[in-house]
N, C-alpha and C. Protein backbone atom coordinates (compact mmCIF):
# COMPACT_ATOMS: atom_id res chain seq x y z
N UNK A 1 59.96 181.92 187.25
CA UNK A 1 58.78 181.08 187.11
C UNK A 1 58.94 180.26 185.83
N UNK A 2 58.83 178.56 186.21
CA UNK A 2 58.56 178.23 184.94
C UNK A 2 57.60 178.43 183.85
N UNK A 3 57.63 178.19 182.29
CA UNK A 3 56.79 178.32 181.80
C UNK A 3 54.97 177.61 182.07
N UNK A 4 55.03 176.47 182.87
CA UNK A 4 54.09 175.24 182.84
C UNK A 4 53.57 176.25 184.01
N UNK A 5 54.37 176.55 185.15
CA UNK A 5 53.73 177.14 186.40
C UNK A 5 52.68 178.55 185.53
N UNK A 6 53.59 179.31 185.06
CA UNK A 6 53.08 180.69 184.46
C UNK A 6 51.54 180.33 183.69
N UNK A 7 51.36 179.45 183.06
CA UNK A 7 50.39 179.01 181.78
C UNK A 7 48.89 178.41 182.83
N UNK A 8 49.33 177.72 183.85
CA UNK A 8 48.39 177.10 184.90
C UNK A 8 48.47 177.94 186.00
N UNK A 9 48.81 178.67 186.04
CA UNK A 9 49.04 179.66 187.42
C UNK A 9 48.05 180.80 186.97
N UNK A 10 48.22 181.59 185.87
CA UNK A 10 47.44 183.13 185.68
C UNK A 10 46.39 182.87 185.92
N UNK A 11 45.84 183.73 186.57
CA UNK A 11 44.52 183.91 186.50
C UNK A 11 43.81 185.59 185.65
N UNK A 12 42.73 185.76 185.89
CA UNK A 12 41.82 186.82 185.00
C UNK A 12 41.68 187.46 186.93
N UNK A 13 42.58 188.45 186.89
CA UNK A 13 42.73 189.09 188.50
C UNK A 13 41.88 190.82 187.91
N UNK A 14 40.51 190.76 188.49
CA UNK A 14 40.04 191.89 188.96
C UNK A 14 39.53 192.96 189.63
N UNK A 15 40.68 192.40 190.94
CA UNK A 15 40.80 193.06 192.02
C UNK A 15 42.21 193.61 192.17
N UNK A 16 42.38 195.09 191.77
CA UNK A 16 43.82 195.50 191.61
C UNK A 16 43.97 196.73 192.72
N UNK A 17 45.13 196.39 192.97
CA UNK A 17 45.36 197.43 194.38
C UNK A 17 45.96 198.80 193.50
N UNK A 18 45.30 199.91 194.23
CA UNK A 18 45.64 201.33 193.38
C UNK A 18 47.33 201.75 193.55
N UNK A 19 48.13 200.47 193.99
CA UNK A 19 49.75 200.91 193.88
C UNK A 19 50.29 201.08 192.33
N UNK A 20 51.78 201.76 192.36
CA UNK A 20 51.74 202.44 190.64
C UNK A 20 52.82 200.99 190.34
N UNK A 21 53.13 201.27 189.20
CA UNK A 21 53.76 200.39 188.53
C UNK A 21 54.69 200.98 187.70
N UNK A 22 56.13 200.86 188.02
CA UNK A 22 56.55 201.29 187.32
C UNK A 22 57.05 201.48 185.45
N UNK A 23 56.96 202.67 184.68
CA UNK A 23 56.57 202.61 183.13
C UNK A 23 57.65 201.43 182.61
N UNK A 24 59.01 201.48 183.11
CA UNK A 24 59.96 200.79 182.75
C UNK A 24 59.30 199.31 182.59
N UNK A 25 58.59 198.82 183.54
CA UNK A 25 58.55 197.61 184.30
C UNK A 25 57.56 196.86 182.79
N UNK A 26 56.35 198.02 182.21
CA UNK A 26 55.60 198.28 181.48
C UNK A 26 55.85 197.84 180.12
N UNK A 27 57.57 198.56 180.05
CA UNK A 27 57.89 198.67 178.58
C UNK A 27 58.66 197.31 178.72
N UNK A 28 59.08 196.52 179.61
CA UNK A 28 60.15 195.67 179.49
C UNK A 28 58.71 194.17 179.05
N UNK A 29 57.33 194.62 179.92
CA UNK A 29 56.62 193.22 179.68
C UNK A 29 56.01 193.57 178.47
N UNK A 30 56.15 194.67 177.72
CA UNK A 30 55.89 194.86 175.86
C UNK A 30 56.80 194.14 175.49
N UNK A 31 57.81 193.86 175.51
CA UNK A 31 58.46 192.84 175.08
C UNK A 31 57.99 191.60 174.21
N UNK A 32 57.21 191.09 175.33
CA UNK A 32 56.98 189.85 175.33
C UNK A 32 55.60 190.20 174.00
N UNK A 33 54.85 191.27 173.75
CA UNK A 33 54.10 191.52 173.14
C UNK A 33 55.10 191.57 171.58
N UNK A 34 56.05 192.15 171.78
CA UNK A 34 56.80 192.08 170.69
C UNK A 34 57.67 190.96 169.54
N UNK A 35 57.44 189.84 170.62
CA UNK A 35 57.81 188.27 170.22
C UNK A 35 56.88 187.72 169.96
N UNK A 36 55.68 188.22 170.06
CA UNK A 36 54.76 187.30 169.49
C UNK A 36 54.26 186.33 167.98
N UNK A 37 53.91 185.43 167.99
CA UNK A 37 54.17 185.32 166.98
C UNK A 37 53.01 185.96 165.73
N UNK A 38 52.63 185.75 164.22
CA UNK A 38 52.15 186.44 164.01
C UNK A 38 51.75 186.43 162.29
N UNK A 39 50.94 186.50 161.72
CA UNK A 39 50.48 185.60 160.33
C UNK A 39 51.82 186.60 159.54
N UNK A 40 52.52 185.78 158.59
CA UNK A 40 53.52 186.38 157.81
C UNK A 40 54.68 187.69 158.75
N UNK A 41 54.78 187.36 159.99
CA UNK A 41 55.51 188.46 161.01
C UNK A 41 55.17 189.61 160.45
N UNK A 42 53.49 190.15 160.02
CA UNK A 42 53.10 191.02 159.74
C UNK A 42 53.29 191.78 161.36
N UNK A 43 53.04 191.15 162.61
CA UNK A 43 52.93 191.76 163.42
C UNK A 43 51.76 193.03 163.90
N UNK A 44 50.75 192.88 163.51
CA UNK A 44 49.52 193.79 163.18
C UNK A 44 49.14 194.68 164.57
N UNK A 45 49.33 194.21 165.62
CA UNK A 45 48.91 194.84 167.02
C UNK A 45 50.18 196.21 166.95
N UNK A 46 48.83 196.77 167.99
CA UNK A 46 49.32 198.41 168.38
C UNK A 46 48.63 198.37 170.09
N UNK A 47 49.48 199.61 170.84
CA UNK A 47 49.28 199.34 171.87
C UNK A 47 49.00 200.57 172.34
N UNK A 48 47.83 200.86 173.27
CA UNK A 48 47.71 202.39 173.67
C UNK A 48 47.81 202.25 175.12
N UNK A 49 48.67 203.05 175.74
CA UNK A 49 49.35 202.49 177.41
C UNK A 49 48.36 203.77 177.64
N UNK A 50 47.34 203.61 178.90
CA UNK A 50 46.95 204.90 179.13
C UNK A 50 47.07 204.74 181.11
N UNK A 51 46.93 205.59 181.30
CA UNK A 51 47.13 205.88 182.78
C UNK A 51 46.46 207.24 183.40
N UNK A 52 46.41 208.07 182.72
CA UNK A 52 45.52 209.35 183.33
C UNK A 52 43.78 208.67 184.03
N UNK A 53 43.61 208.91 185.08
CA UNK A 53 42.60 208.44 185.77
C UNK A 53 41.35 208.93 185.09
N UNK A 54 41.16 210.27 184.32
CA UNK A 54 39.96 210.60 183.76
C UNK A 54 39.78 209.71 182.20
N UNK A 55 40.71 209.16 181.79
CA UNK A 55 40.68 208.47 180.55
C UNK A 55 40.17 206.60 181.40
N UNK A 56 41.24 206.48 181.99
CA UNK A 56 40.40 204.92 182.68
C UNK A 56 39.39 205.27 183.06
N UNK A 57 38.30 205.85 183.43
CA UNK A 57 36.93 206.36 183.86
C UNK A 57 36.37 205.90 183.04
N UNK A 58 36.49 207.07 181.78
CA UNK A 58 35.93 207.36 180.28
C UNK A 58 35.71 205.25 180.14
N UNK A 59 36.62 204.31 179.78
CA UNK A 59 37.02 203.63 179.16
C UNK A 59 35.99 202.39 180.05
N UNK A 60 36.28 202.94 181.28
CA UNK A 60 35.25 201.88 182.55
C UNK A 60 33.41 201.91 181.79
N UNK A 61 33.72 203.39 181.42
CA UNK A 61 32.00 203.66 180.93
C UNK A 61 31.90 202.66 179.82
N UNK A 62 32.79 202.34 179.03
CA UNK A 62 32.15 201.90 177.90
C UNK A 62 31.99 200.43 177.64
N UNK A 63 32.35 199.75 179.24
CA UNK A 63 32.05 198.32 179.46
C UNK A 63 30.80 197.93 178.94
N UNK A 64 30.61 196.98 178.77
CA UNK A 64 28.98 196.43 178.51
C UNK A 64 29.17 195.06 179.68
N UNK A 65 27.52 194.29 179.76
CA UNK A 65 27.51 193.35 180.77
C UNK A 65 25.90 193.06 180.49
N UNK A 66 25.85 191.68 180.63
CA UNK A 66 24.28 191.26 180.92
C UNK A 66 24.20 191.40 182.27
N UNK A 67 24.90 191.58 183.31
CA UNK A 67 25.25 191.65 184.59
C UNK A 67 25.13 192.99 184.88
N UNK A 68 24.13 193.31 185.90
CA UNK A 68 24.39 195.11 186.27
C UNK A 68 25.71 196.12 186.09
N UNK A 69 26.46 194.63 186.36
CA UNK A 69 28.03 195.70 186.18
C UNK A 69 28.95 194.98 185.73
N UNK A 70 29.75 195.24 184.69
CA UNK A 70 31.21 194.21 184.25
C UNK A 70 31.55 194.05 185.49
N UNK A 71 32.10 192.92 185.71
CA UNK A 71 33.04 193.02 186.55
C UNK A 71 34.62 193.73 186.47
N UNK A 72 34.79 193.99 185.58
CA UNK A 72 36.45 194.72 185.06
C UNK A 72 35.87 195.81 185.22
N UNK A 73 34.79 196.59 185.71
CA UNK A 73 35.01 198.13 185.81
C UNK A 73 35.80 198.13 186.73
N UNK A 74 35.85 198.08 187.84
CA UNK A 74 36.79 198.64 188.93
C UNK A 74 38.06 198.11 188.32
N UNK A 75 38.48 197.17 188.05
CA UNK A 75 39.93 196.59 187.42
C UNK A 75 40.60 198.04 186.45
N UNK A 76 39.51 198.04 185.55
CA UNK A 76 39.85 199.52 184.16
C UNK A 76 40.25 201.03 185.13
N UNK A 77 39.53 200.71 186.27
CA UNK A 77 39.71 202.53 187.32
C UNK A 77 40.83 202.62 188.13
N UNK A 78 41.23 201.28 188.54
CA UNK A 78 41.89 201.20 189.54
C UNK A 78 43.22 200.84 189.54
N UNK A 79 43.57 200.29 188.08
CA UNK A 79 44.81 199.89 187.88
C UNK A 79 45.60 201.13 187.39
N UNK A 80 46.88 200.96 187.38
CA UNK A 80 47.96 202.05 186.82
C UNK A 80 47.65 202.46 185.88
N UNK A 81 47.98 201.09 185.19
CA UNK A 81 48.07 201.01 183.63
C UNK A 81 46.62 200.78 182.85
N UNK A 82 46.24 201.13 181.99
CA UNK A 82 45.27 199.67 180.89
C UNK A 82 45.79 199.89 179.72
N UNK A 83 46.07 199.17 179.10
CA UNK A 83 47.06 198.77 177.78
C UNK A 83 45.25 198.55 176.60
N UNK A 84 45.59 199.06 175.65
CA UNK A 84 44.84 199.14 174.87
C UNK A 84 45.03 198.44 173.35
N UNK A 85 44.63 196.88 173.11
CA UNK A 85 45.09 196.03 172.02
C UNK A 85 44.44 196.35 170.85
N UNK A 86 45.27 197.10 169.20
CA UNK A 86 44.41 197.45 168.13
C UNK A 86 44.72 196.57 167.34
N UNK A 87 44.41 196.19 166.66
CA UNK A 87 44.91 195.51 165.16
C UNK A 87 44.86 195.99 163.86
N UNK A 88 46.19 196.11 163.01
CA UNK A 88 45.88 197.06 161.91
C UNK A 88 44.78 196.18 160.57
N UNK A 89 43.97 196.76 160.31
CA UNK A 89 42.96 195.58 159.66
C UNK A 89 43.90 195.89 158.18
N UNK A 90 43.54 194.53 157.49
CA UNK A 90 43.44 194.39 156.19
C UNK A 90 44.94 193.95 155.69
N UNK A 91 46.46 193.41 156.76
CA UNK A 91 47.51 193.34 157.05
C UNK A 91 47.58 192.01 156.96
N UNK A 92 47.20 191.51 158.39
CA UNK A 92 47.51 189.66 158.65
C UNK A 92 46.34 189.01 158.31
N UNK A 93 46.70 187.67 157.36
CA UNK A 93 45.84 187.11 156.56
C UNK A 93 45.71 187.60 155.31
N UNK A 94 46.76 188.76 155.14
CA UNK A 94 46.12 188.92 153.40
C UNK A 94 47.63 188.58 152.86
N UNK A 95 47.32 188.70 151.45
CA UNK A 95 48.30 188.69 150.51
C UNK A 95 48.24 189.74 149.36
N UNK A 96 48.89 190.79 149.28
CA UNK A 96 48.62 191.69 147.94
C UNK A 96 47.49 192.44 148.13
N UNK A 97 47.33 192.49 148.86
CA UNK A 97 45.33 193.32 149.82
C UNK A 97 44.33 192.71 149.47
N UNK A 98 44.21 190.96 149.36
CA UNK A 98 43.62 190.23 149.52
C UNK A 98 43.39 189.13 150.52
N UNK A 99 42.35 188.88 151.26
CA UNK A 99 41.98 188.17 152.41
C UNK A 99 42.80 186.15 151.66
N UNK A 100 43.27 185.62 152.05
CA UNK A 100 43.86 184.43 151.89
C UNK A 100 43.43 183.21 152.73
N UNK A 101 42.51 183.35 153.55
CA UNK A 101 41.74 182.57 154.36
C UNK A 101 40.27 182.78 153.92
N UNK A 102 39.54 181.56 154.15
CA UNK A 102 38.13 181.85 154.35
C UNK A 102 37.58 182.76 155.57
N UNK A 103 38.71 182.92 156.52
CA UNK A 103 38.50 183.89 157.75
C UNK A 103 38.71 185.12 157.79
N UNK A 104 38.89 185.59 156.61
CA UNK A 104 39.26 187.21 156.47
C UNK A 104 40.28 187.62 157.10
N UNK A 105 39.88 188.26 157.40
CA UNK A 105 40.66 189.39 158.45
C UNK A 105 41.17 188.68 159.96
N UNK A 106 42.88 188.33 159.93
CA UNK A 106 43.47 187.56 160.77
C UNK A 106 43.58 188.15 161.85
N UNK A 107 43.49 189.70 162.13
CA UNK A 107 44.27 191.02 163.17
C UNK A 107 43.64 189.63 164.70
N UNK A 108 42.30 189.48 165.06
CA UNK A 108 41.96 189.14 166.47
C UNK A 108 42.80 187.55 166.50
N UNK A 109 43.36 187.05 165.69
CA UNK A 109 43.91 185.92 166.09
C UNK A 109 45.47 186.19 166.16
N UNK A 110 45.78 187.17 165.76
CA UNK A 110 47.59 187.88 165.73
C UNK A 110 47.42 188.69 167.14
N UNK A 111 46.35 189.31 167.59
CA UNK A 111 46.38 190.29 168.22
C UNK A 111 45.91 189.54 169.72
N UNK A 112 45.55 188.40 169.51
CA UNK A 112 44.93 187.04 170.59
C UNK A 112 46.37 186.26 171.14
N UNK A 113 47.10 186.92 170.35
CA UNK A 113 48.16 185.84 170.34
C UNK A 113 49.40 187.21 171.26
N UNK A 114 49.70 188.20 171.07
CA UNK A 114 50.48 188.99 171.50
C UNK A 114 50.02 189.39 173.21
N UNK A 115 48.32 189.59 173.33
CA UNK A 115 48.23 189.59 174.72
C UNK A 115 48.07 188.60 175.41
N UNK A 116 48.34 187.37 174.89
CA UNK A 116 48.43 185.91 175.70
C UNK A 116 50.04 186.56 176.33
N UNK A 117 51.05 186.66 175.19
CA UNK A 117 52.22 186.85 175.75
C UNK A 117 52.30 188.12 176.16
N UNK A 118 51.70 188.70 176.77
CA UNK A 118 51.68 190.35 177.52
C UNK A 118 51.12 189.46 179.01
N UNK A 119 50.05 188.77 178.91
CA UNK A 119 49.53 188.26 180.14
C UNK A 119 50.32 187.63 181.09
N UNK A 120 51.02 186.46 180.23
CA UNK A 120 52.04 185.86 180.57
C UNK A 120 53.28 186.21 181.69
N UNK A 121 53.87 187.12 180.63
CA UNK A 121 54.77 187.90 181.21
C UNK A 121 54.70 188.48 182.70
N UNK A 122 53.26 189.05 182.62
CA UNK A 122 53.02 189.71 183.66
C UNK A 122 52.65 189.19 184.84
N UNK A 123 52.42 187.83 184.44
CA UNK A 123 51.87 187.14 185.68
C UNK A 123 53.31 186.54 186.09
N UNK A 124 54.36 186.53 185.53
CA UNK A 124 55.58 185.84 185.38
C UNK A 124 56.55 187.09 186.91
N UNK A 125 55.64 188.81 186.63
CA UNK A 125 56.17 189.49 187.13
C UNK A 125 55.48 189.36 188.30
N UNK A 126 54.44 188.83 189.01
CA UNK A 126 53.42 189.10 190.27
C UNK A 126 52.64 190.11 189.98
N UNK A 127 52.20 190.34 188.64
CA UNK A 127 51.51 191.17 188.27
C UNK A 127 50.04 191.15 187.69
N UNK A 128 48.56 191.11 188.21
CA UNK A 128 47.54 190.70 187.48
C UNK A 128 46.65 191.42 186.04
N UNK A 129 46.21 190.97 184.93
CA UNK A 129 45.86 191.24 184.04
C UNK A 129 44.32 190.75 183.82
N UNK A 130 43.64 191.23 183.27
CA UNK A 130 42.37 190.38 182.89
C UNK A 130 41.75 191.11 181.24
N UNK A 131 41.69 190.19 180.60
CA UNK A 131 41.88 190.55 179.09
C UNK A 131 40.29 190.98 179.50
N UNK A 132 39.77 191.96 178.62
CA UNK A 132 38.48 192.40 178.86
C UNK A 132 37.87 192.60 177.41
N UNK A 133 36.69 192.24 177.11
CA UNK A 133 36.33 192.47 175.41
C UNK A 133 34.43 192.81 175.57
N UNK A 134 34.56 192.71 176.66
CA UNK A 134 32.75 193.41 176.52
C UNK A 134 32.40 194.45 176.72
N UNK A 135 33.24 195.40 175.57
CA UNK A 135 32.50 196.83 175.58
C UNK A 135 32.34 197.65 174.25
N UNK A 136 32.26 198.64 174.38
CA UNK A 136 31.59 199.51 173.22
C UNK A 136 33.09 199.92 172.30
N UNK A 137 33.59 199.48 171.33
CA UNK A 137 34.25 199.77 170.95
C UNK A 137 34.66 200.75 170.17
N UNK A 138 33.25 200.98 169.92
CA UNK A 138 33.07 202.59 168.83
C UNK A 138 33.61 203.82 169.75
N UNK A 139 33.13 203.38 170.77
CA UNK A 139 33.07 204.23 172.01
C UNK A 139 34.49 204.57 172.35
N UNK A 140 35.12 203.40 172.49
CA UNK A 140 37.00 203.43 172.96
C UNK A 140 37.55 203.73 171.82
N UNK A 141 37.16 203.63 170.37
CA UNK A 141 37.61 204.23 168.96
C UNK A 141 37.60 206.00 169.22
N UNK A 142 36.80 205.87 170.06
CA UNK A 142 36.34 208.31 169.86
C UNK A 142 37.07 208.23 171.24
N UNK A 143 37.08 208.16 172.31
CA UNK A 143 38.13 208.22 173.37
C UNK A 143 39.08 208.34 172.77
N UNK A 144 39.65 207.18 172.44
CA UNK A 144 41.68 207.52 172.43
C UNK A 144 41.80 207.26 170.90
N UNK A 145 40.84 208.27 169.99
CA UNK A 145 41.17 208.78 168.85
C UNK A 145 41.78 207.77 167.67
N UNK A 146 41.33 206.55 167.92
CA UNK A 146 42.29 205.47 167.09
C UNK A 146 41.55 205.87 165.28
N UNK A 147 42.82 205.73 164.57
CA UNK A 147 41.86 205.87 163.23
C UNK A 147 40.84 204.79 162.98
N UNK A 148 40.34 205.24 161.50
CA UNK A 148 39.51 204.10 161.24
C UNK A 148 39.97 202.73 160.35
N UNK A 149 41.13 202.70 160.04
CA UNK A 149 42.27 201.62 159.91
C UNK A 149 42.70 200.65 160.97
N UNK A 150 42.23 200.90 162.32
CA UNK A 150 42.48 200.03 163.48
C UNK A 150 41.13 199.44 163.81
N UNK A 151 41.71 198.39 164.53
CA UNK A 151 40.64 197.42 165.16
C UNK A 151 40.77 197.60 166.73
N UNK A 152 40.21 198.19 167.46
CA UNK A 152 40.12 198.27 169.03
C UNK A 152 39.78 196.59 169.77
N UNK A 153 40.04 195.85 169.82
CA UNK A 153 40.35 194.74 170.04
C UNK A 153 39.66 194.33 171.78
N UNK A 154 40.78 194.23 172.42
CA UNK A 154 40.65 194.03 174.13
C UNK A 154 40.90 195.48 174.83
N UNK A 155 41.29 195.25 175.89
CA UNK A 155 41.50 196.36 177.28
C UNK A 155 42.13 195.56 178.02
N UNK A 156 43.02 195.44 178.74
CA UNK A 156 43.96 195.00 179.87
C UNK A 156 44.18 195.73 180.74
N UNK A 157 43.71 195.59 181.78
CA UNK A 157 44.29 196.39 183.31
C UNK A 157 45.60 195.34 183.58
N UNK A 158 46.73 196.45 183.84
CA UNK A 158 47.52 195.66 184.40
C UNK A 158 47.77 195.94 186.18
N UNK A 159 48.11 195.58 186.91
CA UNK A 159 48.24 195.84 188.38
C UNK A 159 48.64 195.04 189.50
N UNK A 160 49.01 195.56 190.60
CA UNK A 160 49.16 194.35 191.64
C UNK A 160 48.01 193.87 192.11
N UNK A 161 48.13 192.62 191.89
CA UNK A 161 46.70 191.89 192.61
C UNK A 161 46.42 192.44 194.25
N UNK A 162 45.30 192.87 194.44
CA UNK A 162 44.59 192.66 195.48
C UNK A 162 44.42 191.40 196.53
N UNK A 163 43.63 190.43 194.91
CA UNK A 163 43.63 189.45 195.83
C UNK A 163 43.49 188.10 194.54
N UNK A 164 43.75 187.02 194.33
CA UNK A 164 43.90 186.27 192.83
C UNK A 164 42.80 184.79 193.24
N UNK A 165 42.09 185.09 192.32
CA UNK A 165 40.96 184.32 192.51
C UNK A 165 41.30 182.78 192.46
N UNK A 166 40.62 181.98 192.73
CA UNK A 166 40.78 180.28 192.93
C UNK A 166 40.73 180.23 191.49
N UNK A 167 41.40 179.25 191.01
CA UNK A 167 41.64 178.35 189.86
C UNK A 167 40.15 177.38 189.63
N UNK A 168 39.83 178.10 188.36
CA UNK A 168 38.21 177.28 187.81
C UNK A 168 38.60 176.01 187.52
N UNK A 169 37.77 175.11 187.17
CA UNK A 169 37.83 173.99 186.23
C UNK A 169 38.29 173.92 185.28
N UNK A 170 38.41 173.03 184.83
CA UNK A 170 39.34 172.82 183.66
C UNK A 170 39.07 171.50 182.91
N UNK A 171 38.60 171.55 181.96
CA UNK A 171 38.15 170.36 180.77
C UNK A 171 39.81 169.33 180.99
N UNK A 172 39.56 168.43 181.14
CA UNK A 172 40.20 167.07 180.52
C UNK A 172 40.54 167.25 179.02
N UNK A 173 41.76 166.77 178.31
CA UNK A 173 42.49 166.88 177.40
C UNK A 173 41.28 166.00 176.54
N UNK A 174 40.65 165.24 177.22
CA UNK A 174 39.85 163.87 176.75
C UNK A 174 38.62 164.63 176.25
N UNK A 175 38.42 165.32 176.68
CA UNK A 175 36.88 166.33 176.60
C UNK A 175 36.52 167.20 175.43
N UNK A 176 38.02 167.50 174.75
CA UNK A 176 38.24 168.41 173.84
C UNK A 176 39.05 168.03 172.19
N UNK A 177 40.02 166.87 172.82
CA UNK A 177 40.50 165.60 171.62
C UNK A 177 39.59 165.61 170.70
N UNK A 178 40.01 165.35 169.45
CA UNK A 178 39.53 164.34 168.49
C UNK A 178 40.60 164.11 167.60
N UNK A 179 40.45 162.81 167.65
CA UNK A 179 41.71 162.15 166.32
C UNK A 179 41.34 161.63 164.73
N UNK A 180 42.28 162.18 164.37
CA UNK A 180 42.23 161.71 162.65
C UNK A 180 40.47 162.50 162.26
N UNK A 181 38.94 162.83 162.27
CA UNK A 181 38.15 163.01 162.56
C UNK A 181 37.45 163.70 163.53
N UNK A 182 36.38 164.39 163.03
CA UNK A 182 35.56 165.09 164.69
C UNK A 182 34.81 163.97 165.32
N UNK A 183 35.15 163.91 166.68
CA UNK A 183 34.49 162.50 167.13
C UNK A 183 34.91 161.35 167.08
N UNK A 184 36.70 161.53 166.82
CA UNK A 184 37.69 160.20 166.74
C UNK A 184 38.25 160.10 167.31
């Protein structure tokens, strides 16, 4: 797959068929998590691969939704895998254990940047992903025991699509431009 196809092609697939995936297949699209790029190649992301069905349960619970139901619960139950994105805080964006941006703490834009290329990959494999961030994170912090030095970030189901939803809209390059100025 080319890159242009891969980038306009993925979709956010959360309909995953309960077939397994193999771990190899797993560790080869970490890879691509591993090239990412990354403030000072601090490289700040950590990854928790989980697969035991009573832990994806646990992890489904701690969705949130203005909607009766996330839609990624069944995606979090039903897939093999869900890959778990942390960021080590207080790392990318600093200098000397000082924040170097007016943005503090860089981990969700290093760690934004490694599961773009985890997504990628995977869609590169016929494989669907849907980055997920509306849930209780305190909650997925006491689940899978992360210290309090990490940032629990996203959730990724990875899996074979079911079924891959139609391609949304998409803003015009024109819609989002501005030159030299905001509004130029």
């Amino acid at each position: 797959m080319e890159l242009w196809e891969a980038i306009k092609g993925r979709r956010s697939v959360r309909d995953m068929k309960e077939e397994g995936i193999p771990l190899e297949t797993v560790l080869e699209l970490l890879e691509a998590v591993r090239w990412a790029p990354s403030w000072a190649n601090t490289q700040c992301w950590e990854v928790i691969l989980v697969s035991r069905p009573e832990v994806k349960e646990a992890l489904s619970e701690t969705l949130t939704s203005t909607l009766p139901r996330n839609p990624a619960h069944d995606a979090i139950r039903r897939a093999p895998w869900v890959l778990v994105f942390l960021g080590q805080k207080g790392k990318a964006g600093y200098f000397h254990g000082r924040p170097v941006t007016d943005k503090g703490d860089w981990l969700m834009f290093d760690v934004a940047l490694a599961v773009q290329n985890f997504c990628l990959a995977a869609w590169d494999r016929g494989l669907g992903t849907v980055i997920v961030g509306a849930f209780d994170a305190k909650r997925v912090k006491e689940i899978l025991k992360v210290p309090d030095d990490r940032e629990v970030v996203v959730m990724t189901p990875l899996g074979v699509p079911e079924r891959v939803p139609e391609p949304r809209k998409r803003k015009e390059v024109s819609e989002f431009l501005h030159r030299e100025t905001f509004g130029g």
